[in-house]
N, C-alpha and C. Protein backbone atom coordinates (compact mmCIF):
# COMPACT_ATOMS: atom_id res chain seq x y z
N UNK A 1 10.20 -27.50 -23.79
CA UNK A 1 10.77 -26.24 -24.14
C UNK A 1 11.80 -25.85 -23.08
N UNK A 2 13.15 -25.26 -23.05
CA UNK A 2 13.91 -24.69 -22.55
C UNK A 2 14.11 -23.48 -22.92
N UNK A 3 14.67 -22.57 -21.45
CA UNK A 3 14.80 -21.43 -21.03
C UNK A 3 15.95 -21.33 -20.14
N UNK A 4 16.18 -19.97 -20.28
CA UNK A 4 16.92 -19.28 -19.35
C UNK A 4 16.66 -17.87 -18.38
N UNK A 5 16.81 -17.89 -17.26
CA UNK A 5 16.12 -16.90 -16.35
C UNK A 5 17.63 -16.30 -15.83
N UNK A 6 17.50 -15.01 -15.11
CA UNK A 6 18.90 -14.77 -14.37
C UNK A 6 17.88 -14.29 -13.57
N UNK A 7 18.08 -14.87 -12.70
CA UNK A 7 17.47 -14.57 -11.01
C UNK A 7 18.66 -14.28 -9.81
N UNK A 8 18.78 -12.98 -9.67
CA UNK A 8 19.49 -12.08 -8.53
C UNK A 8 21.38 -12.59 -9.02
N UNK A 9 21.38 -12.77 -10.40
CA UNK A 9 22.66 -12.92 -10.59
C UNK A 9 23.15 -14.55 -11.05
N UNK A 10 22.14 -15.19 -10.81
CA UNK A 10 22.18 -17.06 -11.15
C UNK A 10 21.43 -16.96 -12.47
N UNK A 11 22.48 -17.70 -12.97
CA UNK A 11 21.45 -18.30 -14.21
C UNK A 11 20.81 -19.43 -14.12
N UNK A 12 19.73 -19.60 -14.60
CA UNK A 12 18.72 -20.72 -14.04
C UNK A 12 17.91 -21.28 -15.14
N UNK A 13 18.10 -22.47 -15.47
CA UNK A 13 17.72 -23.15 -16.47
C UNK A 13 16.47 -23.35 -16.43
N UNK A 14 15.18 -23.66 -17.29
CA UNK A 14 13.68 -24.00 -16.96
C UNK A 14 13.53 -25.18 -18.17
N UNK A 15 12.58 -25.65 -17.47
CA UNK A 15 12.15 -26.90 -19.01
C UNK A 15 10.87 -26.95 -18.56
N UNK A 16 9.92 -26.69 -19.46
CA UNK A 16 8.65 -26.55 -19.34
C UNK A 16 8.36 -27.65 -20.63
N UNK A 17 7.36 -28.73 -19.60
CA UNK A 17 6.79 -30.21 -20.71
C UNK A 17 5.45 -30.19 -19.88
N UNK A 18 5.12 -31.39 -20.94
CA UNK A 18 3.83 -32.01 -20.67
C UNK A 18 3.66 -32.36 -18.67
N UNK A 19 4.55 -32.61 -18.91
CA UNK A 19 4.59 -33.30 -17.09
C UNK A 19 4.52 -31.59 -16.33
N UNK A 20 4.33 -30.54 -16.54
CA UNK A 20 4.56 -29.60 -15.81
C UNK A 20 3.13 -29.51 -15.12
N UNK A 21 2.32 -29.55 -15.40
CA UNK A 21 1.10 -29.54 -14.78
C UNK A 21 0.75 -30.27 -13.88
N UNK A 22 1.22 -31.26 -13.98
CA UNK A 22 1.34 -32.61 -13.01
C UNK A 22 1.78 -31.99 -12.02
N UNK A 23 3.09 -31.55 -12.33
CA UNK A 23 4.17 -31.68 -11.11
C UNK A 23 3.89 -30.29 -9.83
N UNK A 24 3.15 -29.31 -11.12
CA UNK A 24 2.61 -28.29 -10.39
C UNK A 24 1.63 -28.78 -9.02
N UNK A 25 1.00 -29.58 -9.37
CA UNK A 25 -0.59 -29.80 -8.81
C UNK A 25 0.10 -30.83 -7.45
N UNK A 26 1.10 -31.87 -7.86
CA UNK A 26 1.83 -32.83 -7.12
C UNK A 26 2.64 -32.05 -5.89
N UNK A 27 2.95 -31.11 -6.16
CA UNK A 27 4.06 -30.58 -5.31
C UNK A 27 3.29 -29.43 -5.11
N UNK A 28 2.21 -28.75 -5.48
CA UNK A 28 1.65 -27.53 -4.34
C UNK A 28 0.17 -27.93 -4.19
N UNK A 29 -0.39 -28.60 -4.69
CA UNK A 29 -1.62 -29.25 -4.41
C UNK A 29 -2.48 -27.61 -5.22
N UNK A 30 -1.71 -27.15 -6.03
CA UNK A 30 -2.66 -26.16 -6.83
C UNK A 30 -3.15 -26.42 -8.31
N UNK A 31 -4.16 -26.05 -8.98
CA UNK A 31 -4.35 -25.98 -10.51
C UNK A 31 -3.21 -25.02 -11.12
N UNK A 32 -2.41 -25.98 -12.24
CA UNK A 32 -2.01 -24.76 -12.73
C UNK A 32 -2.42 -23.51 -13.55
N UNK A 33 -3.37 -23.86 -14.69
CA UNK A 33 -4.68 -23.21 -15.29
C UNK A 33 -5.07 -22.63 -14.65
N UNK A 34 -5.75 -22.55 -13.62
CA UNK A 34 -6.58 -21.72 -13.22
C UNK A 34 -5.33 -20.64 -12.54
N UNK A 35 -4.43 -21.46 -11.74
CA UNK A 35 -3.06 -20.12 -11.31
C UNK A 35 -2.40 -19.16 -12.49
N UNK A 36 -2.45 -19.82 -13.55
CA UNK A 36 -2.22 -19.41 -15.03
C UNK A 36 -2.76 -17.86 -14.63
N UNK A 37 -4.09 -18.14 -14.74
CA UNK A 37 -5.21 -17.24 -15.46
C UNK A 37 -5.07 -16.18 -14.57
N UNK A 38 -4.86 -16.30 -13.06
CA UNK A 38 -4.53 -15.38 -12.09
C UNK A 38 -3.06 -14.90 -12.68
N UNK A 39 -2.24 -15.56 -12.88
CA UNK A 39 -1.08 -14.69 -12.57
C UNK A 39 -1.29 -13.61 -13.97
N UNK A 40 -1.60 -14.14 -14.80
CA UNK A 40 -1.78 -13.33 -16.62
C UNK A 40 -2.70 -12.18 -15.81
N UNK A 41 -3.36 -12.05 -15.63
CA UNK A 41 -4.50 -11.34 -15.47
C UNK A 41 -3.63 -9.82 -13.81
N UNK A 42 -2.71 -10.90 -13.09
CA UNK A 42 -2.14 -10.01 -12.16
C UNK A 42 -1.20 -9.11 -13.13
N UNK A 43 -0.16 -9.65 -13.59
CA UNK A 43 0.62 -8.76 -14.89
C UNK A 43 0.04 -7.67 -15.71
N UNK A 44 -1.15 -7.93 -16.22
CA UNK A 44 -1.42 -7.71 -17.63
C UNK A 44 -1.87 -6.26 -16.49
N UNK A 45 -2.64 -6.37 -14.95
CA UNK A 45 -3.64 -4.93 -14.87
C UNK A 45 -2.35 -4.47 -13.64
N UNK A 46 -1.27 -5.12 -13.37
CA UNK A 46 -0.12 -4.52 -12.39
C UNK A 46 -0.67 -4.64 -11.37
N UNK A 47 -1.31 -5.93 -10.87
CA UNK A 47 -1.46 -5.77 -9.63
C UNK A 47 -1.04 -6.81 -9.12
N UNK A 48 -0.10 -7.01 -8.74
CA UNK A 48 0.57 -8.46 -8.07
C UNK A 48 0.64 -8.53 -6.50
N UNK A 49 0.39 -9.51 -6.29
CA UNK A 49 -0.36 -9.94 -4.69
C UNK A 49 1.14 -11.03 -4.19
N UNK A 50 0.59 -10.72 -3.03
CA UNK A 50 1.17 -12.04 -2.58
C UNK A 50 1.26 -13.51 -3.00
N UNK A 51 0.31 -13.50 -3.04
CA UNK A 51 -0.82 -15.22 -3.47
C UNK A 51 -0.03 -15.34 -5.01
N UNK A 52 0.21 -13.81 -6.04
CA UNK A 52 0.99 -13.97 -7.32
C UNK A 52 2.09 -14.56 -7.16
N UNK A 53 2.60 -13.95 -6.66
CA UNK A 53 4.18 -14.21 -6.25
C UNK A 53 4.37 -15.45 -6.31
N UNK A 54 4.11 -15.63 -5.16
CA UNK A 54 3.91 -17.20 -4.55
C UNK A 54 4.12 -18.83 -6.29
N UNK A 55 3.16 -18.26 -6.73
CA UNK A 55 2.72 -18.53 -7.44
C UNK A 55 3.33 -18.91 -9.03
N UNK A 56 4.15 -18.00 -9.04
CA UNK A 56 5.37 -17.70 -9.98
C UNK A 56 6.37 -18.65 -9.51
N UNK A 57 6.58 -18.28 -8.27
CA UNK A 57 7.71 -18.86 -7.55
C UNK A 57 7.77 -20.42 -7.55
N UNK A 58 6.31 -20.49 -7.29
CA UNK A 58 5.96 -22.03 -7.64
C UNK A 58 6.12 -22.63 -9.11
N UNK A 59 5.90 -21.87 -9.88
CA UNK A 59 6.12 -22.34 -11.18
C UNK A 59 7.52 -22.50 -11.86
N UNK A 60 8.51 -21.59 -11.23
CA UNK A 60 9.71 -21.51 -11.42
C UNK A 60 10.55 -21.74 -11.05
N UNK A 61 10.20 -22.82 -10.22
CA UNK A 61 10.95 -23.65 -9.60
C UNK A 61 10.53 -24.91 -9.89
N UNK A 62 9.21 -25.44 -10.67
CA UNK A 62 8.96 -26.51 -11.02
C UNK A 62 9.71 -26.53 -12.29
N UNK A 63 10.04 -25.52 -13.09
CA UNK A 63 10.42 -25.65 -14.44
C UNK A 63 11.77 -25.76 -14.12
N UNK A 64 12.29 -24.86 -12.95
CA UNK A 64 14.22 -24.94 -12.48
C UNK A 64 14.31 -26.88 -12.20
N UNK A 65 13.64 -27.20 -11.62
CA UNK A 65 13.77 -28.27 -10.95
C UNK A 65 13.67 -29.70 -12.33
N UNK A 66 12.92 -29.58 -13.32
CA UNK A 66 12.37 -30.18 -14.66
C UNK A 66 13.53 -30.13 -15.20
N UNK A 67 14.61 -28.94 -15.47
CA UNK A 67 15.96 -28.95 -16.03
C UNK A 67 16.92 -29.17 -15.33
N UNK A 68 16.98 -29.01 -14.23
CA UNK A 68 18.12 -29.75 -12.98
C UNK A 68 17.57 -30.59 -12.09
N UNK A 69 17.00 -31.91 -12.52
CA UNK A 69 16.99 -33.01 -11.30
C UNK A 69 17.64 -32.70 -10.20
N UNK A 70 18.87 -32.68 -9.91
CA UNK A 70 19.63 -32.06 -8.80
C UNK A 70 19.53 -31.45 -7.70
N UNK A 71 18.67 -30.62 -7.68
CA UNK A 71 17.88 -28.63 -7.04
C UNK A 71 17.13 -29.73 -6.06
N UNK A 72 17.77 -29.35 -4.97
CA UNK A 72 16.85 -29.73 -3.69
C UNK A 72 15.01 -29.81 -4.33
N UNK A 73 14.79 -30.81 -3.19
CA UNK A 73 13.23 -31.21 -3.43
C UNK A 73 12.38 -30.34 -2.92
N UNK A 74 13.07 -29.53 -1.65
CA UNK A 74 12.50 -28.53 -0.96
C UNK A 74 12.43 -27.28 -1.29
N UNK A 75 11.83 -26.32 -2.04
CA UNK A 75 11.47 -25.33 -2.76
C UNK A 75 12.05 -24.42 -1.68
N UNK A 76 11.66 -23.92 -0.19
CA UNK A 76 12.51 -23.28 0.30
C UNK A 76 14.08 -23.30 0.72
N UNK A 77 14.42 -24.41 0.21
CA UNK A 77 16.19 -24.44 0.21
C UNK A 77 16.40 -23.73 -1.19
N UNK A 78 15.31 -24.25 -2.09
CA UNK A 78 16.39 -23.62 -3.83
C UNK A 78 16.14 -22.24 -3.59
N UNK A 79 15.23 -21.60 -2.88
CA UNK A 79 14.77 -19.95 -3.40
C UNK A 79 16.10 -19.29 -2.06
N UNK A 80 16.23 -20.41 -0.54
CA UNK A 80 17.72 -19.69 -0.12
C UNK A 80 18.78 -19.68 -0.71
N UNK A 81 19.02 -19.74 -1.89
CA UNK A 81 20.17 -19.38 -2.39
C UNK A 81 20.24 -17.97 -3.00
N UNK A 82 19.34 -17.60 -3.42
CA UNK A 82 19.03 -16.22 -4.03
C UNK A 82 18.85 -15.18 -2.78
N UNK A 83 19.80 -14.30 -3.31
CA UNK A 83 19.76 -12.80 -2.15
C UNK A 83 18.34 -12.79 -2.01
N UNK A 84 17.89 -12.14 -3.70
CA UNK A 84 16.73 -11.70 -3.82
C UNK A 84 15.85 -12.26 -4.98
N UNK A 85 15.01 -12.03 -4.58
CA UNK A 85 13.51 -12.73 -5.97
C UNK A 85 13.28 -11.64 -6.87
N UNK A 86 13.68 -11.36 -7.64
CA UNK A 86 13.13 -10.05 -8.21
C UNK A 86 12.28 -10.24 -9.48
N UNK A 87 11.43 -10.89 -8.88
CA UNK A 87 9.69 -11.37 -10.16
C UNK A 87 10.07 -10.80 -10.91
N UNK A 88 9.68 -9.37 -11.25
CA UNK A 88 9.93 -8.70 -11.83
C UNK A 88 10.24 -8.55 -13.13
N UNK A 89 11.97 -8.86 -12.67
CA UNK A 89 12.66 -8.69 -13.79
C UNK A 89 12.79 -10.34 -14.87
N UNK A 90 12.20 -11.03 -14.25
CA UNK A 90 12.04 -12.35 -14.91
C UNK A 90 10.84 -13.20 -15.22
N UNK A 91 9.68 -12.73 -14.68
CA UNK A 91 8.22 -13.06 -14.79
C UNK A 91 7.78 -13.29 -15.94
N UNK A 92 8.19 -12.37 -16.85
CA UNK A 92 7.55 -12.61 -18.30
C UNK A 92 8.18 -13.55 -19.16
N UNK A 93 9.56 -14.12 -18.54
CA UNK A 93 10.22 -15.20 -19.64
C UNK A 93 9.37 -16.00 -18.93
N UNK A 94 9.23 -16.19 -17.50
CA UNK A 94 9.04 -17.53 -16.87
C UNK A 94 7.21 -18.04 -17.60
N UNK A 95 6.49 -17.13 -17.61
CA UNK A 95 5.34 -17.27 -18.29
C UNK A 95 4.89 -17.34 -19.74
N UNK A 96 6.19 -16.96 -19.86
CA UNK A 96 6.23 -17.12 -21.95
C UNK A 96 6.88 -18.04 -21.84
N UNK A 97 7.79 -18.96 -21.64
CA UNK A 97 8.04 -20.01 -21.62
C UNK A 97 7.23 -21.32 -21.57
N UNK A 98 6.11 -21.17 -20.26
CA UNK A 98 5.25 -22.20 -19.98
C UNK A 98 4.01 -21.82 -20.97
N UNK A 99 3.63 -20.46 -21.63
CA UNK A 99 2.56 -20.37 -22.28
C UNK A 99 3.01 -21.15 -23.75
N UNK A 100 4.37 -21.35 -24.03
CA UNK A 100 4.29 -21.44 -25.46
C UNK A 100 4.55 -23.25 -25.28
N UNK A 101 4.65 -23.90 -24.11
CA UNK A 101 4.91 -25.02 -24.02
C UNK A 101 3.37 -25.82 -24.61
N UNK A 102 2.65 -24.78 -24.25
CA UNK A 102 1.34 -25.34 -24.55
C UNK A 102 0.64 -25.40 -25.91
N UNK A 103 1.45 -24.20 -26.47
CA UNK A 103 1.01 -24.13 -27.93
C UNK A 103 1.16 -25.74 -28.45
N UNK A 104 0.41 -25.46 -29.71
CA UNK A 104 0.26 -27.10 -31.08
C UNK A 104 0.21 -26.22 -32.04
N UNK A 105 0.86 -26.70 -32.41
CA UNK A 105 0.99 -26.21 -34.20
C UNK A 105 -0.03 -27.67 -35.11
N UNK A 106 -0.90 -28.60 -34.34
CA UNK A 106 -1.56 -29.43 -35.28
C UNK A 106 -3.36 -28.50 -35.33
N UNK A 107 -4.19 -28.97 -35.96
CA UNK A 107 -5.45 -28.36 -35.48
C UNK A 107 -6.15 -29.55 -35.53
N UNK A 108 -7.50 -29.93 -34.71
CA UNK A 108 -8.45 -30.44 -34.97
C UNK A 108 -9.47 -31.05 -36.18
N UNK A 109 -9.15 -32.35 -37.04
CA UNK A 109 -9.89 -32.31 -38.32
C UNK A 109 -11.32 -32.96 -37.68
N UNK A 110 -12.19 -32.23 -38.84
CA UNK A 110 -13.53 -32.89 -38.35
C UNK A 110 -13.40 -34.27 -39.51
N UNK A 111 -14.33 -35.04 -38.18
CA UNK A 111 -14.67 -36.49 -38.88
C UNK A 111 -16.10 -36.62 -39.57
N UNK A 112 -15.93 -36.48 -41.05
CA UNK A 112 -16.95 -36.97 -41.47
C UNK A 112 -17.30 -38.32 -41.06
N UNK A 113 -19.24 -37.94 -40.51
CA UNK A 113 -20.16 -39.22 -40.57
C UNK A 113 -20.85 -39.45 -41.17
């Protein structure tokens, strides 16, 4: 799935795939699921932490990085380019993006035995 974010004035491409979970876990040594469930749960009651942030940041830069091979390997060089981070105003594409990557439109048939 592809996206578009404007972060502090950049437009910033995302591609959220199968490999995103991987790459999450590869490059921050975190679950993404379970960071999922934290960050939904930080949004949904407005309480965003540090540890959220973080967290986002991590994700949105795995998805920036998935659509531009290019983007430094080092997560704190891509986020110095931006004045500012403003979660905020971009949090909810960046998480509707990766939530709908996950959707299936197939369902489960049972196997008669």
């Amino acid at each position: 799935m592809l996206g578009t974010v404007n972060i502090a004035g950049h437009t910033v491409q995302l591609k959220a795939t199968a490999s995103t979970i991987r790459k999450y876990r590869a490059w921050f040594n975190r679950d993404l699921i379970a960071d999922f469930t934290v960050i939904r749960s930080g949004f949904t009651e407005g309480k965003i932490t540090a540890e959220i942030f973080e967290m986002v940041e991590n994700l949105t830069y795995v998805m920036a990085k998935q659509a531009d091979p290019t983007i430094s390997s080092n997560i704190d060089d891509w986020l110095d380019q931006f004045e500012t981070f403003p979660i905020s105003e971009f949090a909810a594409d960046v998480i509707n993006l990766w939530a709908s990557s996950l959707e299936s439109s197939s369902t489960l048939a049972e196997k008669n035995v």
